[in-house]
Protein backbone atom coordinates (compact mmCIF):
# COMPACT_ATOMS: atom_id res chain seq x y z
CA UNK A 1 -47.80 -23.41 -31.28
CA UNK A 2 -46.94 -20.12 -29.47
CA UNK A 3 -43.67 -22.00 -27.88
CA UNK A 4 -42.31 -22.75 -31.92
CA UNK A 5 -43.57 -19.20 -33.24
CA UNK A 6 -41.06 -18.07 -29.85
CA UNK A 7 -38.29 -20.15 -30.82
CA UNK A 8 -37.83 -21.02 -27.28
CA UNK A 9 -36.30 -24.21 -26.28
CA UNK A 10 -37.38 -26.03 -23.06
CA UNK A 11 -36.07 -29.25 -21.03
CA UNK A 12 -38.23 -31.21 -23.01
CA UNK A 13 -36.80 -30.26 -26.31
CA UNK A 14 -34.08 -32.70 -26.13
CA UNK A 15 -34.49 -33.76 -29.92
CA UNK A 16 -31.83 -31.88 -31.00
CA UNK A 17 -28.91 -33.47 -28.49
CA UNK A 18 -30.41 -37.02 -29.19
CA UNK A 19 -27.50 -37.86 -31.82
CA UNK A 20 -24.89 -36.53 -29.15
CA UNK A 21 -22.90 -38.56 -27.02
CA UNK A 22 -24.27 -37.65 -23.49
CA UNK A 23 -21.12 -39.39 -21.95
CA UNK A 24 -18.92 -37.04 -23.32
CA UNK A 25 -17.30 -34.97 -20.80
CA UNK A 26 -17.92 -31.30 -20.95
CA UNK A 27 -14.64 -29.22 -20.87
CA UNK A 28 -14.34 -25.80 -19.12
CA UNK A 29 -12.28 -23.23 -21.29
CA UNK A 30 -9.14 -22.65 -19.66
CA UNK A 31 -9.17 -18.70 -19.11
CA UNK A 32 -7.08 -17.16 -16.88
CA UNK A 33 -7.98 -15.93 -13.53
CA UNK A 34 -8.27 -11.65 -13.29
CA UNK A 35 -5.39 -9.80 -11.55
CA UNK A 36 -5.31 -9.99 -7.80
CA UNK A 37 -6.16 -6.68 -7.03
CA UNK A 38 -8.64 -6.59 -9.42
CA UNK A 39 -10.47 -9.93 -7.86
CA UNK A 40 -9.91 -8.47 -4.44
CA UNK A 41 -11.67 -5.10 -4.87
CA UNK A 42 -14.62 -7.23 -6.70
CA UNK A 43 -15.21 -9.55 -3.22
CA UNK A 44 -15.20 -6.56 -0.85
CA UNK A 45 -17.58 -5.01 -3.43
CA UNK A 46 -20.14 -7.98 -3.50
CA UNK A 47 -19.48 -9.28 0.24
CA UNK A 48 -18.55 -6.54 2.15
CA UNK A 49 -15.36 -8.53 3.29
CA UNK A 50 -12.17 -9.98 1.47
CA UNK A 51 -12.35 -13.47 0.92
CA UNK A 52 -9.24 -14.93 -0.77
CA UNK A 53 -7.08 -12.60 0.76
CA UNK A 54 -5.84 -8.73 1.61
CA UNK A 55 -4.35 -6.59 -0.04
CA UNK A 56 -2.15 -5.39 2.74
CA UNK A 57 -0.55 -8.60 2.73
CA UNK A 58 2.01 -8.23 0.18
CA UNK A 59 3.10 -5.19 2.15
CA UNK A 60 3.43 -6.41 5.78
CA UNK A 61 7.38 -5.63 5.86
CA UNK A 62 6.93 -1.86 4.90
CA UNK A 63 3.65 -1.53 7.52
CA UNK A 64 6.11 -3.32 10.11
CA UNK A 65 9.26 -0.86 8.70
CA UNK A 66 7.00 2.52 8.87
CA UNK A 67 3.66 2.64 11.06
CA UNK A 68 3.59 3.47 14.24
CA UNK A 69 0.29 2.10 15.28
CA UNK A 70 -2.66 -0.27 13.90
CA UNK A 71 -6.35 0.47 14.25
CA UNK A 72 -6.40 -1.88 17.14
CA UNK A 73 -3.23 0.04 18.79
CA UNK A 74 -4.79 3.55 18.69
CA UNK A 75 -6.17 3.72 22.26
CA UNK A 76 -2.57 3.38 23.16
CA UNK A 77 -1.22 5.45 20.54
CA UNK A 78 0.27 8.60 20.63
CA UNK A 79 -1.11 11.92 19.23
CA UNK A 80 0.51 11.82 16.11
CA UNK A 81 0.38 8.49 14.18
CA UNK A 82 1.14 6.72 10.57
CA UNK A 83 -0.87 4.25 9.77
CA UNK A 84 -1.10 1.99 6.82
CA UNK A 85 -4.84 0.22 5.37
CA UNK A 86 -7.26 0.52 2.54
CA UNK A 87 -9.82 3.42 2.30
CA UNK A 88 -13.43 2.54 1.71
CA UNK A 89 -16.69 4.39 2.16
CA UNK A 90 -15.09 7.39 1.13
CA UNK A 91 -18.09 9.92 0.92
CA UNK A 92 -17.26 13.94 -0.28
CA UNK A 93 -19.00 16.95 1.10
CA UNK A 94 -18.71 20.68 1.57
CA UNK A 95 -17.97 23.10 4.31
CA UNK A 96 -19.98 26.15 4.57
CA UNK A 97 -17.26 27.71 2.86
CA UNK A 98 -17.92 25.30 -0.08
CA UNK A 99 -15.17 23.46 0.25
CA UNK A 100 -14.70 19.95 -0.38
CA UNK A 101 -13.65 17.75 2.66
CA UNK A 102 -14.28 13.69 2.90
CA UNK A 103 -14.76 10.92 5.34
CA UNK A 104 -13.67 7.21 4.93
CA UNK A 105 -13.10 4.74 7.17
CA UNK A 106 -9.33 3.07 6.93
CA UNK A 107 -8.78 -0.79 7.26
CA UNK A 108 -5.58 -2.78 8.34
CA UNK A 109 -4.98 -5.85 8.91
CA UNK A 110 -6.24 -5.42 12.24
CA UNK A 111 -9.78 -3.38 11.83
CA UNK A 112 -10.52 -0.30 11.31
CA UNK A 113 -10.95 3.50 11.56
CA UNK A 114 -12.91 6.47 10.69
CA UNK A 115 -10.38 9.33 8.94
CA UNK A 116 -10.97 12.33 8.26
CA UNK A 117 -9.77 14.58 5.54
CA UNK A 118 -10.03 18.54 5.81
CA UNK A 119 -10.22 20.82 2.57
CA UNK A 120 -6.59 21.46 2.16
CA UNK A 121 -5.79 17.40 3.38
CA UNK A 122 -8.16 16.45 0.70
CA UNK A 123 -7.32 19.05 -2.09
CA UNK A 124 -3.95 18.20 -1.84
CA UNK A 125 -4.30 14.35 -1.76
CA UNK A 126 -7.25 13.89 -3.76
CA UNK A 127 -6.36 11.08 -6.05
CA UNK A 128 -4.95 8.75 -3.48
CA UNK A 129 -7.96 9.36 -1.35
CA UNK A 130 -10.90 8.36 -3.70
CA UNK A 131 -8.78 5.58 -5.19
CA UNK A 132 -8.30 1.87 -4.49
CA UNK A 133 -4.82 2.08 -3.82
CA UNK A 134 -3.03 1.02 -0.70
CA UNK A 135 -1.84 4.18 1.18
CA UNK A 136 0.37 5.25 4.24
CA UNK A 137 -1.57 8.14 6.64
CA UNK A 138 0.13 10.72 8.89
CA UNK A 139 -2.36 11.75 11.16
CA UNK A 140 -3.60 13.30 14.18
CA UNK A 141 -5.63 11.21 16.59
CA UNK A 142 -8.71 12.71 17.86
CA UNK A 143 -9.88 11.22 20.99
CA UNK A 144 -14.02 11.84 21.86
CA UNK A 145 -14.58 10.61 25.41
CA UNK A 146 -18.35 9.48 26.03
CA UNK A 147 -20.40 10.15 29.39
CA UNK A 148 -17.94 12.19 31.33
CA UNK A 149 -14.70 10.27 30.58
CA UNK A 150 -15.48 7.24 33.47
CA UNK A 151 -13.01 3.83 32.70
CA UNK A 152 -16.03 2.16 31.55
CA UNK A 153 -17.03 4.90 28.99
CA UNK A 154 -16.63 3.74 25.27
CA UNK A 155 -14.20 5.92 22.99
CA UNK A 156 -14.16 7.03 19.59
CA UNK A 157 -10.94 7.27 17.69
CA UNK A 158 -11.20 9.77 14.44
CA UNK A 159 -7.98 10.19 12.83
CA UNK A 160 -7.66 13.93 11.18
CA UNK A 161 -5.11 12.84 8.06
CA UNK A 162 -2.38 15.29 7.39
CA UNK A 163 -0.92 13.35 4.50
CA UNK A 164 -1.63 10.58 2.34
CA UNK A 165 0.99 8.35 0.47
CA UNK A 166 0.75 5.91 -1.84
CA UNK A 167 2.02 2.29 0.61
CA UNK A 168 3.66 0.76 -3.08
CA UNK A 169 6.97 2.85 -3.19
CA UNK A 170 6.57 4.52 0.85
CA UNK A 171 9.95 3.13 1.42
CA UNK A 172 10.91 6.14 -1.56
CA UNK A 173 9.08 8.66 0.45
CA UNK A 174 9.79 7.60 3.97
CA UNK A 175 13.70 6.40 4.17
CA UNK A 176 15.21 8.40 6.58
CA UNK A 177 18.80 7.44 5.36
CA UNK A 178 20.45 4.98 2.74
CA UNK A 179 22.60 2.31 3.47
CA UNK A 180 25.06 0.81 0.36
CA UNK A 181 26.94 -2.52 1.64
CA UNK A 182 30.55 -2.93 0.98
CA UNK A 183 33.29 -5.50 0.30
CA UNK A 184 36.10 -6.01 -0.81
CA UNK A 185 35.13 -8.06 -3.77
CA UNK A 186 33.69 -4.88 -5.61
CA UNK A 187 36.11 -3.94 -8.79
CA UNK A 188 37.70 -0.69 -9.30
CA UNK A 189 34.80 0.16 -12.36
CA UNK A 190 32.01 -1.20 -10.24
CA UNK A 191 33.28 1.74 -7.65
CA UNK A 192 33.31 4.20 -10.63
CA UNK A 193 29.90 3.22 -11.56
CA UNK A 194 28.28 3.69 -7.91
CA UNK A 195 29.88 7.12 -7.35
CA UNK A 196 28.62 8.22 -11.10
CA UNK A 197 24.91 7.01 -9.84
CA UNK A 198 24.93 8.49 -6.27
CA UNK A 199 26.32 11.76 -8.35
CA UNK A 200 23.29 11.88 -10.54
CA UNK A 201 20.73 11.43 -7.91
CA UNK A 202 21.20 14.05 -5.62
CA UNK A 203 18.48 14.52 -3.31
CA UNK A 204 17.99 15.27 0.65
CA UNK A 205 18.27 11.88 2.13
CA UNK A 206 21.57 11.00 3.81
CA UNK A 207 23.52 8.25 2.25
CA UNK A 208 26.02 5.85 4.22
CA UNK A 209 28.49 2.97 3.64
CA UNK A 210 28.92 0.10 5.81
CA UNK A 211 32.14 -1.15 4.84
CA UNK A 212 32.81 -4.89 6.29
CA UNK A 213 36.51 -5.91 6.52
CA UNK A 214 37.74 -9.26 8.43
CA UNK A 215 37.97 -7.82 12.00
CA UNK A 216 35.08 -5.48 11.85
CA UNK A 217 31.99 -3.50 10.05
CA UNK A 218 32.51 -0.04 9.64
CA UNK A 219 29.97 2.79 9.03
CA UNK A 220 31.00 5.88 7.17
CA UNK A 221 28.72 8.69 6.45
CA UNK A 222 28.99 10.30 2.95
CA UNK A 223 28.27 14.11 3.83
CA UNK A 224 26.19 16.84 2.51
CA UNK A 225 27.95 16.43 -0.66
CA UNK A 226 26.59 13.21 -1.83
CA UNK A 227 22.63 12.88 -0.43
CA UNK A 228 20.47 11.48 -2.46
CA UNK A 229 16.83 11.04 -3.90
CA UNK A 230 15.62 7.24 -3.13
CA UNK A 231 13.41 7.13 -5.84
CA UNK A 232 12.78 3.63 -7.72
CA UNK A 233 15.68 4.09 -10.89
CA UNK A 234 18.50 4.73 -7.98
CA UNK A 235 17.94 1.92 -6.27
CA UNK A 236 17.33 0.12 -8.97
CA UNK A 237 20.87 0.86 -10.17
CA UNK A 238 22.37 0.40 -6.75
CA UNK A 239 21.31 -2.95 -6.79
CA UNK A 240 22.72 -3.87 -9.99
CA UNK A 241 25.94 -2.60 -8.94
CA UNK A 242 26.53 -4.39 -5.15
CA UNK A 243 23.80 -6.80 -5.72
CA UNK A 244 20.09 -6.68 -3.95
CA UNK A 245 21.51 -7.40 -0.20
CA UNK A 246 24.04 -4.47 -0.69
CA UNK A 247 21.25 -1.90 -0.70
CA UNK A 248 18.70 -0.98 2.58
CA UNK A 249 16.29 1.47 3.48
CA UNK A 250 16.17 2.96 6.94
């Protein structure tokens, strides 16, 4: 009686399906899997550990292009370092000045790394460094040697971050120099157009034309004049105008 005043079914109350075709297959709504990112941030929140993949992956040619060492490399690295990962564990506290400073630890592909980020590090970079995002670290590699420094003495590697980038768009912030690709099959308002877009993206990063004719590639530095600012619309432009192998970042 108290089960019917509840209106609580139970395996036994099957009287309602009786009429049903139990034979009938049941169908699974077809809803889309969630985002990558989003799927990948849920497993390493729940396991501790990515399981269907990293999201460093998708950026292996700009890690390979721009850092200079891995978590697994830094006993071999020098003093100053880039390195490219994920933070996580990122905790904030204060300095007896009352300053906030964090600590996180940094995964690659390889392992990871406690970081460090001082007051004016973290003020500075704030947003990057409590976020989810992918980033590219400058920093300073702070070696503790245990017991007196003997060979079989364990070591601790801290790195002390001097600047945090976001790794989607690094090549933006990091290209040393622009290279535009040449030939002969560009027209006369194709030329126009490329010297009206390197005009209206001046900048401070050198830009230079390798020009390839039958007999040999040439290389011809555009001057002070015409640097320019690699940001995403440029190169976006470039590559309309001498197609997507015509443009690289050095």
């Amino acid at each position: 009686a108290r089960s019917k005043s509840d209106a609580q079914g139970t395996l036994f109350n099957l009287e309602e399906f009786a009429s049903e075709d139990i034979r009938k297959p049941f169908v699974l709504s077809d809803i889309p899997d969630w985002p990558e990112a989003e799927k990948l941030k849920m497993e390493k929140d729940g396991m501790g550990f990515y399981l269907s993949g990293h999201p460093l992956i998708k950026y292996e040619r700009l890690i390979d292009k721009y850092a200079t060492a891995t978590t697994l490399s830094l006993k071999d690295a020098p003093a100053s370092v880039v390195l490219a990962g994920v933070l996580n564990n990122v905790t904030v506290t204060r300095t007896k000045k009352g300053e906030a400073m964090a600590r996180g630890v940094l995964e690659d592909l390889e392992g990871s790394t406690p970081v460090l980020f001082f007051p004016q590090c973290y003020g500075k970079f704030q947003s990057l460094i409590v976020s989810d995002e992918p980033v590219i670290i400058r920093a300073r590699v702070n070696r503790d040697d245990e017991n007196g420094g003997s060979e079989t003495d364990k070591q601790t590697f801290d790195l002390i971050a001097e600047e945090v980038l976001p790794l989607d768009g690094a090549d933006m912030v990091l290209a040393k120099r622009v290279i535009v690709k040449l030939s002969g099959s560009l027209r006369t308002d194709e030329l126009k157009d490329l010297k009206d877009t390197v005009i209206g993206s001046k900048g401070t990063c050198p830009l230079c034309f390798e020009v390839e004719t039958e007999s040999a590639v040439v290389n011809i530095d555009a001057g002070r004049d015409y640097m320019v600012a690699p940001v995403r619309e440029f190169l976006r432009r470039l590559t309309e105008i001498v197609g997507p192998k015509g443009v690289e970042l050095q």
